[in-house]
Protein backbone atom coordinates (compact mmCIF):
# COMPACT_ATOMS: atom_id res chain seq x y z
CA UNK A 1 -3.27 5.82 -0.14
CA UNK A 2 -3.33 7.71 3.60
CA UNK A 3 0.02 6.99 5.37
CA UNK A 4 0.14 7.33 8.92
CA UNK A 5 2.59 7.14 12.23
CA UNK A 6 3.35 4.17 14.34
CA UNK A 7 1.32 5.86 17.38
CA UNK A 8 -1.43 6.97 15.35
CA UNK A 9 -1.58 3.42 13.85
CA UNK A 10 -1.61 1.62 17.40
CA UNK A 11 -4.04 4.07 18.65
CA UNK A 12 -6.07 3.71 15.34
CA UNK A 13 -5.97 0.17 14.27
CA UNK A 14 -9.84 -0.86 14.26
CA UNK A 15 -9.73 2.48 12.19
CA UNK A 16 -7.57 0.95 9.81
CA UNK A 17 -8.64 -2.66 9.72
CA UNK A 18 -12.08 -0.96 9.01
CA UNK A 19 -10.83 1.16 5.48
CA UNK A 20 -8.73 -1.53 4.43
CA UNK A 21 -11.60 -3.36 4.95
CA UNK A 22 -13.23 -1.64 2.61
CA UNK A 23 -10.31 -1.72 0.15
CA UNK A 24 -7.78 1.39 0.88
CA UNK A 25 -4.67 1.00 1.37
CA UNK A 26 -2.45 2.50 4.58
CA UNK A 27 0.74 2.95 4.49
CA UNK A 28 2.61 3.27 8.22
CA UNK A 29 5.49 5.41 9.27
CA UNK A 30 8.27 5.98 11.16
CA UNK A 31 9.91 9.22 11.48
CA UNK A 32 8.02 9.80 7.73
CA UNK A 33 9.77 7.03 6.04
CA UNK A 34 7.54 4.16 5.12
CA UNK A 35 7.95 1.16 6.80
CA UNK A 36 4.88 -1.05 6.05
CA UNK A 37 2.18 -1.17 3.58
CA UNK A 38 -1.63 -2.21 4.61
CA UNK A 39 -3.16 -3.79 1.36
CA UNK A 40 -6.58 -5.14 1.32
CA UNK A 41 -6.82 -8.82 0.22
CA UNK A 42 -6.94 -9.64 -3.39
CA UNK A 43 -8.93 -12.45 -4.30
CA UNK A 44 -8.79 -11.96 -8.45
CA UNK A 45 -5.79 -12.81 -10.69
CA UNK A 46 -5.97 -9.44 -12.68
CA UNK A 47 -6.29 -7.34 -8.88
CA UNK A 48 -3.04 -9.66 -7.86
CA UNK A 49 -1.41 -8.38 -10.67
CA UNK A 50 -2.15 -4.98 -11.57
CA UNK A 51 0.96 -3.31 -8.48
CA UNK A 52 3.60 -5.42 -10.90
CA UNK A 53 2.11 -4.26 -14.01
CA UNK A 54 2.24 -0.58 -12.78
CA UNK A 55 5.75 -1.35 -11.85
CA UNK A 56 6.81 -2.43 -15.02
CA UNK A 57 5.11 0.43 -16.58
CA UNK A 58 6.96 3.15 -14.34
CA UNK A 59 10.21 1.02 -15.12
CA UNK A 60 9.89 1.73 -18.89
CA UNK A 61 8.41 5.34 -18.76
CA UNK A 62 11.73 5.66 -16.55
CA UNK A 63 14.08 4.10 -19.02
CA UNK A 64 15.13 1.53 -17.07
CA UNK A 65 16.89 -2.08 -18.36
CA UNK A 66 17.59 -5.40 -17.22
């Protein structure tokens, strides 16, 4: 993942469109605190649900409970 500023973002964005394009993801910035997430589309169920399933697998390594 390649996180980058709001300017460098607006100055970049065919950039961007171009990598996500070709399936990274971009994360974009303001005063270094994330603010948005670029995510290529996902067309597959599996793809669509592999960020929960890492999710659920940091929640447990982290002890975490409902």
């Amino acid at each position: 993942m390649k996180t980058m500023g709001i300017y460098g973002a607006k100055t970049h964005f065919s950039e961007i469109i171009d990598k996500v394009f070709d399936g990274e993801t971009i994360i974009i910035s303001r005063y270094g605190s994330p603010v948005a997430r670029i995510v290529p589309e996902l067309t597959d169920r599996a793809a669509l649900t592999k960020p929960i399933d890492e999710w659920f697998e940091f929640r447990n390594k982290a002890g975490y409970t409902l």
